[in-house]
C-alpha atoms as a PDB file:
ATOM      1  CA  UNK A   1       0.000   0.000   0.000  1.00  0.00           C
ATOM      2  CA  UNK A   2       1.848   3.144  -1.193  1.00  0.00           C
ATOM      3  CA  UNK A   3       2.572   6.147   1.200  1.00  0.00           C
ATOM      4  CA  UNK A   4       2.012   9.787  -0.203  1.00  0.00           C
ATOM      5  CA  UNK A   5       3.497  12.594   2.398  1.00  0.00           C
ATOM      6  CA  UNK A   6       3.432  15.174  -0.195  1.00  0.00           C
ATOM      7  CA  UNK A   7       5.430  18.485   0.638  1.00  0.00           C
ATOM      8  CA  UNK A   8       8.336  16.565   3.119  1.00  0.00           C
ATOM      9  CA  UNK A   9      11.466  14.745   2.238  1.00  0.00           C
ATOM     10  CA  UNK A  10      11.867  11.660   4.307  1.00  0.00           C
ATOM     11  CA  UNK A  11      15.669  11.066   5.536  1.00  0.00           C
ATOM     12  CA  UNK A  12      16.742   7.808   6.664  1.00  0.00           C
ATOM     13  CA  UNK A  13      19.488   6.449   8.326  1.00  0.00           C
ATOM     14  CA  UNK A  14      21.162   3.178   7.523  1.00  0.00           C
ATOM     15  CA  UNK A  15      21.994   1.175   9.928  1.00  0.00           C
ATOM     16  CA  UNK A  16      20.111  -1.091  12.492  1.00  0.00           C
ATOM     17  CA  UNK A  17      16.862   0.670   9.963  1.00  0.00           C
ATOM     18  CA  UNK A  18      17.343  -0.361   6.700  1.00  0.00           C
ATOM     19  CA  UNK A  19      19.725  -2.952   7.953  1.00  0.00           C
ATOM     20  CA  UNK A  20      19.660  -5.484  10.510  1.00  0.00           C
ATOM     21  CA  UNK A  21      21.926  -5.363  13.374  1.00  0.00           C
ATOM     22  CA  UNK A  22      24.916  -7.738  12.403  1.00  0.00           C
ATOM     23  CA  UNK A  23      24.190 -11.356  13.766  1.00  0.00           C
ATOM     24  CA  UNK A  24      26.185 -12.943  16.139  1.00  0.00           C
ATOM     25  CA  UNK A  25      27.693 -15.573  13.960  1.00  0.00           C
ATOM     26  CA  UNK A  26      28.969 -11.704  12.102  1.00  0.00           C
ATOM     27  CA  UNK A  27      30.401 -10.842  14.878  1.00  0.00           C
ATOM     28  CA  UNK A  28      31.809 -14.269  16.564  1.00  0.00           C
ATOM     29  CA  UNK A  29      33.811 -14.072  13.069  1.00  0.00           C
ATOM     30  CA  UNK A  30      34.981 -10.426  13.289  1.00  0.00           C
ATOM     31  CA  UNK A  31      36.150 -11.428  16.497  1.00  0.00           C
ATOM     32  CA  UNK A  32      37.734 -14.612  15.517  1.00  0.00           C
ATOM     33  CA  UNK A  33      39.580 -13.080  13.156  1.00  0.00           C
ATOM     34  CA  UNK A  34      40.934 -10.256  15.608  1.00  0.00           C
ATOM     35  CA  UNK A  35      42.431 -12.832  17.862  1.00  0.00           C
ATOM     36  CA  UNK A  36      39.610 -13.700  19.857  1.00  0.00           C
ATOM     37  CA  UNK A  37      39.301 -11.894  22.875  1.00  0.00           C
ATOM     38  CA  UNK A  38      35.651 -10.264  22.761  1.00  0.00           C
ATOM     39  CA  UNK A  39      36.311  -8.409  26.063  1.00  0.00           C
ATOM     40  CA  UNK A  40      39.136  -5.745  24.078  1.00  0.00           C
ATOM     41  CA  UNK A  41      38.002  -5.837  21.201  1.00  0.00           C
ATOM     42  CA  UNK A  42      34.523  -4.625  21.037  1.00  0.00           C
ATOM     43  CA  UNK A  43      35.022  -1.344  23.040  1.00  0.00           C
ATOM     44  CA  UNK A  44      38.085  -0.977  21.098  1.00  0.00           C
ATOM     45  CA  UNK A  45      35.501  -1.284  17.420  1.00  0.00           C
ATOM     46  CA  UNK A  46      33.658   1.334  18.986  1.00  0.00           C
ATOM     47  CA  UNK A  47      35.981   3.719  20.398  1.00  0.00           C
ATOM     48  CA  UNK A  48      37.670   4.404  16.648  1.00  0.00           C
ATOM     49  CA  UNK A  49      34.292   4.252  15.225  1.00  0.00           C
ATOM     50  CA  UNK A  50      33.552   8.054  15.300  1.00  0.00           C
ATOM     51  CA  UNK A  51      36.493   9.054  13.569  1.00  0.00           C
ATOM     52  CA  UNK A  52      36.362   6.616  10.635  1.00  0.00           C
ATOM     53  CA  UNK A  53      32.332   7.802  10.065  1.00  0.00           C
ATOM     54  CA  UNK A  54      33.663  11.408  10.099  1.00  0.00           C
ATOM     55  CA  UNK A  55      36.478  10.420   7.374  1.00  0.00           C
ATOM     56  CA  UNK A  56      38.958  11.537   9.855  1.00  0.00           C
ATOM     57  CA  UNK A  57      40.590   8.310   9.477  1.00  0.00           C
ATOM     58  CA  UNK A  58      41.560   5.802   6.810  1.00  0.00           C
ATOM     59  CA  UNK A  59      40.341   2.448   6.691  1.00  0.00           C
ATOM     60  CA  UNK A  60      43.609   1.358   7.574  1.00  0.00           C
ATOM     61  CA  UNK A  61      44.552   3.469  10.184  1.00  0.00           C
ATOM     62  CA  UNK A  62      40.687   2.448  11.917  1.00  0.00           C
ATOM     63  CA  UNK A  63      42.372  -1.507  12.009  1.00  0.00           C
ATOM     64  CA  UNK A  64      45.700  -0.621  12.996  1.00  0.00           C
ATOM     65  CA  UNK A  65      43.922   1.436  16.308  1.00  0.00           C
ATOM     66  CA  UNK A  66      42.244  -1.801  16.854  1.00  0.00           C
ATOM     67  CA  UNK A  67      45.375  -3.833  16.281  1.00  0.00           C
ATOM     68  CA  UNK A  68      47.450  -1.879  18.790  1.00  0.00           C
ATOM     69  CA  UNK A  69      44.978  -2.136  21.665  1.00  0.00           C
ATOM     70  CA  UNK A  70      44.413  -5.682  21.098  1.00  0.00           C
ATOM     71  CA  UNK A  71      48.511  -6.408  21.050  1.00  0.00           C
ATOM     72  CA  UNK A  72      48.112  -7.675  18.190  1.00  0.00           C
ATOM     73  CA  UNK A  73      50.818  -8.035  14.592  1.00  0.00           C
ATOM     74  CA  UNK A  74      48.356  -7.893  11.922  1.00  0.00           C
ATOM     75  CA  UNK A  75      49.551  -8.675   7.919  1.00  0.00           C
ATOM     76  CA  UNK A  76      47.663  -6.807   5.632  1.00  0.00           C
ATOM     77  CA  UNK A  77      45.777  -9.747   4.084  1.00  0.00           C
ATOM     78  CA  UNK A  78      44.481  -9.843   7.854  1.00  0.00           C
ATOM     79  CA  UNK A  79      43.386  -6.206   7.827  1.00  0.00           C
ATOM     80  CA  UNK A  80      41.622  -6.649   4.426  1.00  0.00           C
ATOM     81  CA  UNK A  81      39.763  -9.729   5.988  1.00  0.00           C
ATOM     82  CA  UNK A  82      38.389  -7.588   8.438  1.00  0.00           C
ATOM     83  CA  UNK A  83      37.399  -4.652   7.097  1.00  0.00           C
ATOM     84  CA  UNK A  84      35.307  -7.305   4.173  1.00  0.00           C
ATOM     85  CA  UNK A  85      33.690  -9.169   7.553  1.00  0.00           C
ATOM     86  CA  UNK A  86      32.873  -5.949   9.272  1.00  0.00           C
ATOM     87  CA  UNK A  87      31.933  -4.459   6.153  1.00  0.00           C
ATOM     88  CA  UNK A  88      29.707  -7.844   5.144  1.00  0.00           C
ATOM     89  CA  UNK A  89      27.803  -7.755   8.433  1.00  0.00           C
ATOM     90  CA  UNK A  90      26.535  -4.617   7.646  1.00  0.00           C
ATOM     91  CA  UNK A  91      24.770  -5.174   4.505  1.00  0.00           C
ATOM     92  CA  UNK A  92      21.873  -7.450   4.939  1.00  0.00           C
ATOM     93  CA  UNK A  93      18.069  -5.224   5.022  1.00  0.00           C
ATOM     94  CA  UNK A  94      15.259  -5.648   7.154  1.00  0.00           C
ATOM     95  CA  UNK A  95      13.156  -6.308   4.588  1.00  0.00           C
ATOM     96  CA  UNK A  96       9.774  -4.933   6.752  1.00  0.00           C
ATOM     97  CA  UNK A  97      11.408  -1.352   6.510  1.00  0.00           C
ATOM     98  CA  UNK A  98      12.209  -2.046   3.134  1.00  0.00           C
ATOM     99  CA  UNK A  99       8.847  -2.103   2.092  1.00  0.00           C
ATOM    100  CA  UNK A 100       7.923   0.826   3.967  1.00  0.00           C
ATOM    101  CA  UNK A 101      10.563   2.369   1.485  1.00  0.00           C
ATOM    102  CA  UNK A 102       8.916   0.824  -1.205  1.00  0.00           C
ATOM    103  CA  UNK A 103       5.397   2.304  -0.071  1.00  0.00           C
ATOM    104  CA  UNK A 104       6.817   5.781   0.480  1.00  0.00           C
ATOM    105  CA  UNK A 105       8.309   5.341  -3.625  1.00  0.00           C
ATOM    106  CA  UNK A 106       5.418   4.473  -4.761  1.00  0.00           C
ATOM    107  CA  UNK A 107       3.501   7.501  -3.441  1.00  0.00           C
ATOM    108  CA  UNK A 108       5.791   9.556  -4.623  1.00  0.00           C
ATOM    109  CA  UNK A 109       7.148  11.018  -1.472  1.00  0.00           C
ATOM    110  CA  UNK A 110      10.816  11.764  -1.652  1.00  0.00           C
ATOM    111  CA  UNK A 111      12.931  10.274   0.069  1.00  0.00           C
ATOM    112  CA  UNK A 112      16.818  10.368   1.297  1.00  0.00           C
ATOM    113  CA  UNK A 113      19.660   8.824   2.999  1.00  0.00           C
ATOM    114  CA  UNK A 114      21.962  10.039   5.805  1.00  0.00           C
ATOM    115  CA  UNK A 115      24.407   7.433   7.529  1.00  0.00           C
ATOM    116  CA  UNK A 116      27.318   8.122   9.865  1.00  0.00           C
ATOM    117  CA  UNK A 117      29.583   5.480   7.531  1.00  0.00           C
ATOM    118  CA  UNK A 118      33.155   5.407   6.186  1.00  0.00           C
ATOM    119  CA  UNK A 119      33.615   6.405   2.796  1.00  0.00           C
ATOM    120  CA  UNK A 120      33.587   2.538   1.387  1.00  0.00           C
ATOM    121  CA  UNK A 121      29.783   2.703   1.962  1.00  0.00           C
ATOM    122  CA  UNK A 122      28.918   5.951  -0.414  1.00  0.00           C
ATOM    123  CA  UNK A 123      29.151   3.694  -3.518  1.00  0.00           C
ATOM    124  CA  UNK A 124      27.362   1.056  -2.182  1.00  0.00           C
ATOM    125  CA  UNK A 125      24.348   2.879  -1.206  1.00  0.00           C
ATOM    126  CA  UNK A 126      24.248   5.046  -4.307  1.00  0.00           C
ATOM    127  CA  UNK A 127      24.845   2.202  -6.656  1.00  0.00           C
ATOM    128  CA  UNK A 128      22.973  -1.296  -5.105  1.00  0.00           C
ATOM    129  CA  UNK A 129      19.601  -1.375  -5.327  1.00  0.00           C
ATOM    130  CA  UNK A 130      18.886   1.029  -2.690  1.00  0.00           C
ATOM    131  CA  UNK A 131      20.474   3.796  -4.461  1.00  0.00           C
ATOM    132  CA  UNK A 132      17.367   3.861  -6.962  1.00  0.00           C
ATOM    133  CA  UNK A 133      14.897   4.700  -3.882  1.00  0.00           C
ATOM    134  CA  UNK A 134      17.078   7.839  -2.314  1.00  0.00           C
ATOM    135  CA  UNK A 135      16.915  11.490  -4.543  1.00  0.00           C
ATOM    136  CA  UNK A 136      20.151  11.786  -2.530  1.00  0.00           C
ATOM    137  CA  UNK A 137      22.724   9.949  -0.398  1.00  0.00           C
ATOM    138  CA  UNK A 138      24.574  11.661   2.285  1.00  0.00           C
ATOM    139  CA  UNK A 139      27.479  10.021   3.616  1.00  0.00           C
ATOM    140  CA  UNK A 140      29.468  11.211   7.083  1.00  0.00           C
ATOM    141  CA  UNK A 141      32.686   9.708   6.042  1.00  0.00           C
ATOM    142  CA  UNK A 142      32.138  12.028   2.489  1.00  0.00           C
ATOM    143  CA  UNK A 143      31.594  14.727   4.686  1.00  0.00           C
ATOM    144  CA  UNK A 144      33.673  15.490   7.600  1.00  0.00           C
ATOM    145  CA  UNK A 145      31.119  15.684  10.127  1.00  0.00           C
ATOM    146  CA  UNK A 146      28.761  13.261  11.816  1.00  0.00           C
ATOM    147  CA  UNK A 147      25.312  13.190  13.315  1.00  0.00           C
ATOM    148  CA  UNK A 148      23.596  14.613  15.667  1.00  0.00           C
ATOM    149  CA  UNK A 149      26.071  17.258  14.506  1.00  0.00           C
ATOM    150  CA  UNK A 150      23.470  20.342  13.515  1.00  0.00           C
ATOM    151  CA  UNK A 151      26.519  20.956  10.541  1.00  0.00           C
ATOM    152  CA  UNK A 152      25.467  17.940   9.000  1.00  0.00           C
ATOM    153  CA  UNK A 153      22.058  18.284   9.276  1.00  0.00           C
ATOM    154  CA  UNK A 154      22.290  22.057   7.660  1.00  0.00           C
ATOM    155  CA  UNK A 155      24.247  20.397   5.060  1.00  0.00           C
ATOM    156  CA  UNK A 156      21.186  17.739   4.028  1.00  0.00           C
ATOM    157  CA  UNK A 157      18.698  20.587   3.957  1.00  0.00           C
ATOM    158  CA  UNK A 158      21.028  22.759   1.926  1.00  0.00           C
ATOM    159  CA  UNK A 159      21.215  20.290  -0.681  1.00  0.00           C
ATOM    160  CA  UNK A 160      17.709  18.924  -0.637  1.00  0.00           C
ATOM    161  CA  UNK A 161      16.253  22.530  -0.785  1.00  0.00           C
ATOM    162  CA  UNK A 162      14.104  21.781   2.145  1.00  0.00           C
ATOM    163  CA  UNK A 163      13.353  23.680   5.525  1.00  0.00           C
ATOM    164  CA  UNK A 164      13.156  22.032   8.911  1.00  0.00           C
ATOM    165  CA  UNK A 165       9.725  22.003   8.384  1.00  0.00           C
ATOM    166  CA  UNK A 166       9.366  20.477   5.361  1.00  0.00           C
ATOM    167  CA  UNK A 167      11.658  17.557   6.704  1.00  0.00           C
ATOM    168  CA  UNK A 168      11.393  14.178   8.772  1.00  0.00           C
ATOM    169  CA  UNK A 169      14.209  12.396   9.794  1.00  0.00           C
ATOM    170  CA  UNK A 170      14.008   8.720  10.821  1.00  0.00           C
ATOM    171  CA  UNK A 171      16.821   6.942  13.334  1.00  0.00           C
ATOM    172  CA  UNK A 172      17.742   4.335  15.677  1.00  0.00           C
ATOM    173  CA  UNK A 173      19.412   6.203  17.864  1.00  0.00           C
ATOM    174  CA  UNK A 174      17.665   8.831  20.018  1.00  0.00           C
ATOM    175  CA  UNK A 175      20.754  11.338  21.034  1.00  0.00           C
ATOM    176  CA  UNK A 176      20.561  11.900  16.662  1.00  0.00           C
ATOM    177  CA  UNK A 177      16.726  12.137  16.533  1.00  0.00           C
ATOM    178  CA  UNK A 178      17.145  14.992  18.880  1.00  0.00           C
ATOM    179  CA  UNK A 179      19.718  16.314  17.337  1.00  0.00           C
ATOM    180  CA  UNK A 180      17.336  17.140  14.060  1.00  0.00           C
ATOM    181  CA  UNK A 181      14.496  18.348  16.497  1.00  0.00           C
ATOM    182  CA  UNK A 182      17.163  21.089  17.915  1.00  0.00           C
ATOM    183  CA  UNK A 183      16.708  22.451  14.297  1.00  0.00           C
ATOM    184  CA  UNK A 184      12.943  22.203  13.993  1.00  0.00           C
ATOM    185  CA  UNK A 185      13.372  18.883  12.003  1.00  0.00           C
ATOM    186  CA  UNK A 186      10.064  16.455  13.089  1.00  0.00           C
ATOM    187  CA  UNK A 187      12.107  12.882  13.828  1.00  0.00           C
ATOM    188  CA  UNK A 188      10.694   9.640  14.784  1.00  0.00           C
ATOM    189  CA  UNK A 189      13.018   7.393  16.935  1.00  0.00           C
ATOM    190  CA  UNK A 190      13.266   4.151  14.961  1.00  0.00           C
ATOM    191  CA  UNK A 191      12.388   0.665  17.223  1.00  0.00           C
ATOM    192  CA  UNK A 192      10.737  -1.779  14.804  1.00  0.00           C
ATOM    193  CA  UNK A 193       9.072  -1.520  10.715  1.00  0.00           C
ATOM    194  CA  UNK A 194       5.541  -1.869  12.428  1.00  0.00           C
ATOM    195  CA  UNK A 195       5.831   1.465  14.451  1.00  0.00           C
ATOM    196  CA  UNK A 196       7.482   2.959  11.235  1.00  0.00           C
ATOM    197  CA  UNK A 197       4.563   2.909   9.208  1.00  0.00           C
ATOM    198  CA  UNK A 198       2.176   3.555  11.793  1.00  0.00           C
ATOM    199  CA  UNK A 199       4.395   6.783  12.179  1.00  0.00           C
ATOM    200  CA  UNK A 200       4.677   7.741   8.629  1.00  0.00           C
ATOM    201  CA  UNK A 201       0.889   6.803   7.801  1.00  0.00           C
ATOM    202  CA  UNK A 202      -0.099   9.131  10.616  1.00  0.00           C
ATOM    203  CA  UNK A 203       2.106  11.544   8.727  1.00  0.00           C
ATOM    204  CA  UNK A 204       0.171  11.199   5.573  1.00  0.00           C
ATOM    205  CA  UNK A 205      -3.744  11.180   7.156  1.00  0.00           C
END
């Protein structure tokens, strides 16, 4: 059933909304391949995270980080392992919100995507199959800045040619939902599909 919400652009993010949160099999291999010791590695994934999503460092240099804290002598055939597994885990879609995608296409609303991701992702979203549902992607790692940075959410409506009104933005993470409300953007913390399009179709009634 399509979804018209004529007069606003709809901005998604990415991860854990179009995609699925990497499975644990994912991440028992990411892991595996590190060297195995869960307890160092994960806060170590996260703590370099920010600055590889704000293109502030090279793939490279985001493993190496890792490496050191873990004590670890990587080769780079190891390095390009990982970044394929992390990278991997990443792509599979929740196909319930991918419908509600669909439905918002076929009513013509417009849509958009804005993900705090490394560079490696821009050509993947603009050229796979979700690339032909988005009138523009934005990419952190493309652009210097992440969310709930209000820079990079001034840089989306610049480009779109939209006003905080006129714009929705749709996220799993609450600190960047209100980080678009600080700017008079409406946003709609992201749990499941179901409340999604209960969300949007209250939008459009």
């Amino acid at each position: 059933m399509s979804i018209a919400i004529p007069g606003r652009v709809i901005v998604f993010d990415y991860g854990e909304v179009i995609s699925v949160t990497p499975t644990e099999s994912d991440r028992a291999a990411l892991v595996e391949l590190a060297g195995g010791d869960a307890e160092v590695f994960w806060p170590a994934y996260w703590r370099h995270r920010n600055a590889l999503d704000q293109g502030t460092m090279s793939i490279q240099q985001y493993w190496r980080g890792i490496e050191g804290e873990l004590g670890e002598q990587w080769a780079d055939a190891r390095i390009h392992q990982l970044w394929l597994a992390d990278f991997r885990s990443w792509l599979t879609i929740d196909h319930d919100t991918l419908q509600v995608l669909l439905d918002l296409k076929a009513g013509g609303t417009r849509l958009a995507l804005l993900s705090n991701a490394g560079r490696d992702f821009g050509s993947y979203f603009r050229h796979g199959m979700l690339g032909d549902l988005f009138e523009q992607v934005f990419v952190s790692g493309e652009l210097g800045t992440i969310k709930p940075s209000a820079e990079i959410f001034r840089h989306v409506l610049a480009e779109l040619g939209t006003t905080p009104e006129q714009t929705v933005f749709i996220d799993n993470k609450e600190e960047n939902v209100r980080g678009a409300e600080a700017l008079g953007i409406a946003g709609h913390v992201y749990t499941n599909a179901a409340d999604l399009r209960a969300y949007l179709e209250g939008l459009a009634a």
